[in-house]
Protein backbone atom coordinates (compact mmCIF):
# COMPACT_ATOMS: atom_id res chain seq x y z
CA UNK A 1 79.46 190.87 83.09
CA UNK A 2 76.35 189.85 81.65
CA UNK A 3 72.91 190.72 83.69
CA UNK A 4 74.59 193.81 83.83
CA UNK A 5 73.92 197.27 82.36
CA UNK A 6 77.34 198.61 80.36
CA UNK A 7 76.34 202.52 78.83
CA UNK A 8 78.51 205.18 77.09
CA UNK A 9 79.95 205.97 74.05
CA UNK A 10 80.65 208.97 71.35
CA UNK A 11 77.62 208.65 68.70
CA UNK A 12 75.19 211.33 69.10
CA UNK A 13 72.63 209.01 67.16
CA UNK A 14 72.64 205.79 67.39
CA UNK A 15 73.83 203.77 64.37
CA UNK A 16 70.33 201.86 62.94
CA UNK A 17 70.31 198.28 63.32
CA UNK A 18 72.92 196.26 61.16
CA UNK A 19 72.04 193.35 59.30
CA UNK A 20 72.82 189.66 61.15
CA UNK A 21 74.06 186.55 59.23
CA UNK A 22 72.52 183.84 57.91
CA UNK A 23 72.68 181.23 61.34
CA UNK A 24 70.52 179.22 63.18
CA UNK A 25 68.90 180.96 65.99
CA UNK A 26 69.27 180.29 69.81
CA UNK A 27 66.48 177.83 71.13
CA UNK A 28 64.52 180.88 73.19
CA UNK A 29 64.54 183.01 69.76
CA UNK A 30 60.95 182.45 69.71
CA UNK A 31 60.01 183.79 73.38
CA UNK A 32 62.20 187.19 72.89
CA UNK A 33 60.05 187.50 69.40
CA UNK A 34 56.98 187.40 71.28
CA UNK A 35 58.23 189.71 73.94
CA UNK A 36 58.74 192.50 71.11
CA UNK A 37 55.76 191.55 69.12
CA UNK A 38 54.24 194.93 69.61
CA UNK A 39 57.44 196.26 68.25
CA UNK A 40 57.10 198.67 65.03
CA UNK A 41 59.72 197.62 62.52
CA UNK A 42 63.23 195.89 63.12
CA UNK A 43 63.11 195.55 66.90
CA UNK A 44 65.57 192.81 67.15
CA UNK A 45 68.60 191.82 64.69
CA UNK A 46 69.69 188.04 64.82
CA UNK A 47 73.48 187.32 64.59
CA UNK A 48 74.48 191.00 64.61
CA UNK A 49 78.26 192.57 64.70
CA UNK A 50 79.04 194.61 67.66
CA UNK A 51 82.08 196.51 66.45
CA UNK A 52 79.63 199.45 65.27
CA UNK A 53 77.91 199.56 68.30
CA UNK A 54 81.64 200.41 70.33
CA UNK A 55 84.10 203.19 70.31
CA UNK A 56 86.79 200.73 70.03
CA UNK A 57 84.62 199.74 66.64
CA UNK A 58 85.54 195.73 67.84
CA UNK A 59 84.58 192.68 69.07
CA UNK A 60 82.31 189.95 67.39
CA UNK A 61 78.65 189.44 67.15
CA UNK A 62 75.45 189.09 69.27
CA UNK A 63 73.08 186.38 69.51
CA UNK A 64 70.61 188.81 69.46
CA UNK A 65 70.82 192.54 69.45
CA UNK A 66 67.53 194.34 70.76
CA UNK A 67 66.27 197.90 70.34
CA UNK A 68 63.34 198.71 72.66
CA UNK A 69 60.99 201.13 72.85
CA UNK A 70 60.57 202.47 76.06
CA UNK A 71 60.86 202.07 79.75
CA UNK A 72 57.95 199.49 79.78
CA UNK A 73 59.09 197.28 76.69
CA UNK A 74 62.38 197.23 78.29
CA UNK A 75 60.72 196.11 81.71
CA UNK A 76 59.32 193.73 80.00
CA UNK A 77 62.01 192.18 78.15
CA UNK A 78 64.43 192.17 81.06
CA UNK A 79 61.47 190.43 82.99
CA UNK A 80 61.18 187.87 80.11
CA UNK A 81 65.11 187.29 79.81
CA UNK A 82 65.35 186.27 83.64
CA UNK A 83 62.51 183.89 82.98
CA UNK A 84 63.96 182.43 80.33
CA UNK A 85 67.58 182.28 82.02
CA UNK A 86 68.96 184.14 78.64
CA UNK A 87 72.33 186.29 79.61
CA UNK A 88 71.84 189.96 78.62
CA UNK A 89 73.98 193.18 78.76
CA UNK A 90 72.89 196.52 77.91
CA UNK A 91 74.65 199.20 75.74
CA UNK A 92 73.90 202.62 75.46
CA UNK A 93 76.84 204.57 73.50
CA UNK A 94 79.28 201.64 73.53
CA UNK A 95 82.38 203.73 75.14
CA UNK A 96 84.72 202.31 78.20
CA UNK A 97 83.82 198.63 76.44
CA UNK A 98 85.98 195.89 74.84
CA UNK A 99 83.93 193.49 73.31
CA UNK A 100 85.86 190.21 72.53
CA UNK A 101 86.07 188.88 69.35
CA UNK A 102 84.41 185.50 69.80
CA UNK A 103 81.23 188.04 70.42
CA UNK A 104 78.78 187.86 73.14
CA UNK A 105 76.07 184.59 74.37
CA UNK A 106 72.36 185.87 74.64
CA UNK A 107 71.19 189.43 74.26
CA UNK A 108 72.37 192.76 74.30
CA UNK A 109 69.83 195.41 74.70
CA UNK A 110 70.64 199.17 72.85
CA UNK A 111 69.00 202.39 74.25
CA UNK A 112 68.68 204.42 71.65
CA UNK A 113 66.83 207.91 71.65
CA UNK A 114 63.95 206.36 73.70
CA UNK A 115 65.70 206.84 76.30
CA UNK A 116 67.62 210.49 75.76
CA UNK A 117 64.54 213.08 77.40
CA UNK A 118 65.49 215.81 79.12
CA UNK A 119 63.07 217.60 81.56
CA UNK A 120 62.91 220.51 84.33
CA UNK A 121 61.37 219.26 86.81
CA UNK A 122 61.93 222.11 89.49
CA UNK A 123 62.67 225.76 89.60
CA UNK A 124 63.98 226.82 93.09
CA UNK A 125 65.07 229.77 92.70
CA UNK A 126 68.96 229.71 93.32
CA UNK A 127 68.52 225.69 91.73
CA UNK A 128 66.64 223.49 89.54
CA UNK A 129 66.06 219.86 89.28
CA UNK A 130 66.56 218.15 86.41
CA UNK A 131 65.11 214.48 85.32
CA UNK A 132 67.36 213.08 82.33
CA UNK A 133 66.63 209.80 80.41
CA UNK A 134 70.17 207.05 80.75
CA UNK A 135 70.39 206.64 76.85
CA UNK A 136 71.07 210.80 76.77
CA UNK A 137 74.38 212.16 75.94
CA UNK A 138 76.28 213.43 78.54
CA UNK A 139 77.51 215.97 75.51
CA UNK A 140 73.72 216.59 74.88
CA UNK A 141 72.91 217.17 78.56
CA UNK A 142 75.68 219.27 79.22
CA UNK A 143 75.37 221.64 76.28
CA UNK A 144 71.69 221.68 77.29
CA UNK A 145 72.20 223.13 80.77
CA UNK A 146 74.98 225.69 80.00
CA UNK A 147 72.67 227.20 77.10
CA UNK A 148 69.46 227.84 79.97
CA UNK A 149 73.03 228.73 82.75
CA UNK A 150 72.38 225.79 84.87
CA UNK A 151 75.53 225.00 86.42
CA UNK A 152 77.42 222.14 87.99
CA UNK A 153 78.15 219.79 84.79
CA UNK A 154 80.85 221.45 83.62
CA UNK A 155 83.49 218.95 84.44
CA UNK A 156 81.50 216.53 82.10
CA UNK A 157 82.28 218.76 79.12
CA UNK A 158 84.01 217.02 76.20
CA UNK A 159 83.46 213.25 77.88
CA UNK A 160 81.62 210.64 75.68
CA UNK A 161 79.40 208.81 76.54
CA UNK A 162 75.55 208.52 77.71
CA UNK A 163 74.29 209.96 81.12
CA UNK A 164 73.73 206.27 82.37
CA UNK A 165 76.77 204.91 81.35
CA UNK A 166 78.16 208.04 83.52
CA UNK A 167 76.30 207.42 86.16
CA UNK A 168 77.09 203.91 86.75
CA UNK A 169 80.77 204.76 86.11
CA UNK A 170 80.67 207.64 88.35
CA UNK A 171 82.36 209.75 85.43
CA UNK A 172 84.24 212.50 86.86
CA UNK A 173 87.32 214.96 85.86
CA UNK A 174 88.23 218.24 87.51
CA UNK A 175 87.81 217.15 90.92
CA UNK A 176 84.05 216.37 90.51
CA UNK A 177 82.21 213.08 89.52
CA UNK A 178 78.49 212.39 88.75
CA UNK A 179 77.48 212.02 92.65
CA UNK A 180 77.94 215.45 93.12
CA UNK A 181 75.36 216.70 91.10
CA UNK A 182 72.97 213.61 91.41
CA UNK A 183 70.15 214.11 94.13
CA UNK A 184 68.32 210.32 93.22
CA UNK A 185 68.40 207.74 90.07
CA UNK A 186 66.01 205.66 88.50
CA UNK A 187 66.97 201.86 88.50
CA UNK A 188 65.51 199.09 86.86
CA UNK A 189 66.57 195.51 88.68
CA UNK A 190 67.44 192.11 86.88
CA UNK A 191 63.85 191.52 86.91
CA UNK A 192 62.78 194.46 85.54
CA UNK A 193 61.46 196.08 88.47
CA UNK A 194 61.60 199.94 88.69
CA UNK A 195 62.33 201.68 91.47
CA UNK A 196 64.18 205.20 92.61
CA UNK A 197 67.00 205.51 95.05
CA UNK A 198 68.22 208.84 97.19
CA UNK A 199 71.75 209.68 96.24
CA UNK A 200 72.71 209.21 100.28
CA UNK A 201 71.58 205.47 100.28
CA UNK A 202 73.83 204.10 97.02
CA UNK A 203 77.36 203.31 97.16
CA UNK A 204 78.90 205.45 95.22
CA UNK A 205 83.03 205.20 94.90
CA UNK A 206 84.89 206.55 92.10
CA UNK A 207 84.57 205.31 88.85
CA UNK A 208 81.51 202.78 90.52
CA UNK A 209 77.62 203.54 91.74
CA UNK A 210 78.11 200.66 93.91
CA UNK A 211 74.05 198.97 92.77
CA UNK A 212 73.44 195.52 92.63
CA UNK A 213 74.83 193.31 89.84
CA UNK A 214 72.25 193.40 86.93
CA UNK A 215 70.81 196.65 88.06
CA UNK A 216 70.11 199.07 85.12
CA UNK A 217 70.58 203.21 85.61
CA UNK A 218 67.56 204.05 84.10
CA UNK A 219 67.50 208.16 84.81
CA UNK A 220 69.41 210.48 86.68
CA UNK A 221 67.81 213.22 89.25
CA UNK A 222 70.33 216.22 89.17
CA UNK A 223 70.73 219.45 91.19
CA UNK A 224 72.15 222.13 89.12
CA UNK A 225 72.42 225.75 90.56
CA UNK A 226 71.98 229.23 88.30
CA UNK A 227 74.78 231.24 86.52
CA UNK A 228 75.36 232.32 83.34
CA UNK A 229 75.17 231.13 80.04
CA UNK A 230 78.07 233.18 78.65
CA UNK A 231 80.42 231.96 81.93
CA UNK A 232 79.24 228.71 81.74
CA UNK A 233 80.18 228.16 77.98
CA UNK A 234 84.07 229.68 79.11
CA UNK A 235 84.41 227.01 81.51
CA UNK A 236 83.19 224.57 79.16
CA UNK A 237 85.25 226.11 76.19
CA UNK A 238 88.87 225.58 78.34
CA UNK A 239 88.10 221.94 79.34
CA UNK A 240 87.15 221.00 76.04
CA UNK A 241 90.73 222.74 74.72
CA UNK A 242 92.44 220.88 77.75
CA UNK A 243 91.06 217.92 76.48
CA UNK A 244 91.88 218.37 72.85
CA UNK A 245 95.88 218.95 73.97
CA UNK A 246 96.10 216.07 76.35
CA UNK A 247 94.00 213.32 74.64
CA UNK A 248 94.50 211.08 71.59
CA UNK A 249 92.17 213.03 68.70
CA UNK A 250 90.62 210.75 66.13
CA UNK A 251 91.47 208.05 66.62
CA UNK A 252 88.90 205.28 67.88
CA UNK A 253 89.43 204.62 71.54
CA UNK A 254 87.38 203.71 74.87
CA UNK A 255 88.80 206.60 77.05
CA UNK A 256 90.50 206.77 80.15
CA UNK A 257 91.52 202.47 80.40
CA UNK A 258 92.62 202.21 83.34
CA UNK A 259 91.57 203.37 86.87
CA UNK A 260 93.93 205.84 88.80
CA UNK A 261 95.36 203.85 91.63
CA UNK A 262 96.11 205.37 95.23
CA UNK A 263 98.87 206.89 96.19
CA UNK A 264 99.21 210.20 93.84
CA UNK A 265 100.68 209.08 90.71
CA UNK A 266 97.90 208.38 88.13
CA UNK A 267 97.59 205.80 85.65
CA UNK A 268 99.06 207.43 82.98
CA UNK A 269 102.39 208.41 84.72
CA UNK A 270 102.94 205.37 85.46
CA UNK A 271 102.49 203.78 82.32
CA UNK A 272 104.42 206.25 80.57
CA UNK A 273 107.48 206.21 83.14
CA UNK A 274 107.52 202.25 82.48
CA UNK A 275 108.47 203.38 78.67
CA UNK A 276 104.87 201.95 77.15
CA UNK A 277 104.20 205.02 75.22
CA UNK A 278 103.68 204.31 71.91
CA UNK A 279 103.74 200.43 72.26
CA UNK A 280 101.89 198.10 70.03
CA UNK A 281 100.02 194.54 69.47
CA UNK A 282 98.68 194.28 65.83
CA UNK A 283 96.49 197.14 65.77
CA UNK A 284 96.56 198.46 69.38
CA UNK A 285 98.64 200.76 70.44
CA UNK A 286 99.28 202.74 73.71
CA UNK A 287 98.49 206.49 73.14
CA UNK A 288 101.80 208.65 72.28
CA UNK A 289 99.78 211.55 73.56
CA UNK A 290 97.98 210.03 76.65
CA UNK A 291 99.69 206.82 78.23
CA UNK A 292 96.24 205.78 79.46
CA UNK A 293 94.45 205.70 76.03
CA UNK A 294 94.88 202.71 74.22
CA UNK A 295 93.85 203.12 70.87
CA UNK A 296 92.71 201.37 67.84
CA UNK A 297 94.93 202.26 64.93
CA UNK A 298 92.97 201.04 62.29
CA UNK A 299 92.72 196.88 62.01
CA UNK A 300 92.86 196.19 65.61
CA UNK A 301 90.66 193.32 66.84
CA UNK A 302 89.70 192.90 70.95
CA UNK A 303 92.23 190.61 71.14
CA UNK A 304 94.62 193.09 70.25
CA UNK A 305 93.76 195.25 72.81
CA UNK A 306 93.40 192.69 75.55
CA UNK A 307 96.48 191.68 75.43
CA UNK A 308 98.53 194.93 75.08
CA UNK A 309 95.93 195.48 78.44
CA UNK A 310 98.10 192.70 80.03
CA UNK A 311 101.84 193.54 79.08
CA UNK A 312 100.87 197.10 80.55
CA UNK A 313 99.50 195.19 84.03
CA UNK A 314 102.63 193.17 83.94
CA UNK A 315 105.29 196.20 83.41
CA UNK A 316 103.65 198.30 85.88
CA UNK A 317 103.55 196.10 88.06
CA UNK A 318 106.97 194.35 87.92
CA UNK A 319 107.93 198.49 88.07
CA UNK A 320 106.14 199.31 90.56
CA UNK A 321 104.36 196.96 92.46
CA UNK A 322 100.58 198.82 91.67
CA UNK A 323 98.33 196.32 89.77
CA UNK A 324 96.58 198.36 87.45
CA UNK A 325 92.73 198.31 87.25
CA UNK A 326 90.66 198.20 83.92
CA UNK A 327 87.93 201.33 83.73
CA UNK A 328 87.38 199.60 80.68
CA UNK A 329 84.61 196.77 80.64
CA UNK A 330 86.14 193.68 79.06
CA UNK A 331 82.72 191.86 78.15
CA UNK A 332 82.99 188.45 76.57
CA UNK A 333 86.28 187.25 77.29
CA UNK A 334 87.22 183.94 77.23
């Protein structure tokens, strides 16, 4: 998974940087220190945990956690960390990830609200175009558009996460997913490279864009037609409650965990036919409320949740015959 960019996540600000331990640094320490030299303050925390930086709130630490500044620093430093060979993932809002416990090798890069601009772009009468920033909210960008009645993001009221991390997912619900409103995004390769792509020549498949490995969803491009504010904020209003009844509340989880397979029945139905409901390893536990939420119950590690992952493949599987497959990034494991 590494060279490759990993968004999402709940946090409408990102948590500041958290204090790393007391280790010896990695031998290229000095070249990524140079790279974000013209950094003001704490640009890059050595030996950090990553359990604040998830929804799950697991998984170990970072050899190096970095917080750029902008489109260019970030250029830069992906540029740099291909020279230098160094393994890097990005993170936006830390949703739909597992980080293991043993903790990640190299760097992982945060967007933080450097990266969260919204901006009309064009008025066409019946439609507008809209440029948003990756490291956005989804919840930010969809509020955003119902209060000025741009339509079309509806479905993506009540998910988590960051606009890039839902573009690279292809986030959906309702019937509708992120390619239906996107017209072109703005992607950043593994050498830091910018470039923009028309919706029509990407690959997008659900719950996948379908770029290149290591390619980074830098902006989104979206098509959004007119209505009204008051309408708009009904819609909104009933998915939201839908979501409250069906969905584990408050509890910390990564979402939807596994991918719907073909052939009608979803993910959850099937794990909660094979009797899983409720089922637990130390701290993890399969949702009561939604068989395709695992959740964290309080003291559960990665490991935890990996391997109630598995027993759920295997009894689904030995049920059914349908190998079950992770939305859930599982970055790190041994």
């Amino acid at each position: 998974m590494y060279g490759t960019a990993v968004y999402s996540g709940k946090r409408e600000t990102m948590m500041p940087p958290r204090a790393g331990t007391a280790r010896a640094l990695p031998p290229w320490a000095p070249a990524l220190q140079q790279a974000m030299a013209g950094h003001p303050g704490e640009a890059i925390v050595w030996h950090g945990s990553l359990a604040g930086y998830t929804t799950f709130k697991v998984g170990g630490r970072a050899e190096a956690i970095v917080f750029p500044r902008g489109r260019d620093e970030l250029s830069g430093l992906v540029r740099r960390l291909h020279e230098l060979a160094v393994p890097w993932v990005i993170l936006g809002r830390g949703s739909n990830v597992v980080i293991a416990d043993e903790g990640l090798r190299g760097v992982v890069i945060v967007l933080g609200r450097e990266f969260a601009a919204i901006e009309l772009l064009e008025d066409a009468g019946d439609s507008v175009l809209v440029r948003v920033e990756a490291g956005c909210s989804l919840v930010k960008l969809v509020n955003w558009a119902v209060e000025r009645g741009y339509a079309g993001l509806e479905f993506a009221a009540g998910i988590p996460g960051s606009v890039g991390g839902a573009i690279v997912m292809n986030a959906g619900a309702w019937q509708r997913e992120m390619k239906d409103v996107l017209e072109r995004v703005g992607i950043m390769d593994s050498r830091g490279v910018i470039a923009a792509s028309d919706i029509d020549a990407m690959r997008f498949a659900y719950r996948t864009w379908g770029a290149e490995q290591g390619s980074i969803a830098l902006e989104g491009f979206v098509r959004l037609t007119k209505d009204t504010p008051a309408r708009l904020r009904e819609i909104c209003s009933d998915y939201r409650q839908r979501r409250r009844q069906r969905q584990p509340q408050n509890m910390a989880s990564g979402g939807s965990f596994f991918k719907n397979p073909p052939g009608g029945r979803t993910a959850g139905q099937l794990i909660d036919q094979a009797g899983l409901k409720g089922r637990t390893v130390g701290g993890a536990m399969v949702s009561p409320v939604h068989a395709n939420f695992i959740v964290n119950t309080g003291n559960a590690t990665a490991g935890d949740i990996i391997e109630l992952m598995g027993i759920v493949q295997q009894a689904v599987q030995e049920r059914y015959g349908i190998i079950l497959e992770p939305e859930v990034k599982i970055l790190g494991r041994p």
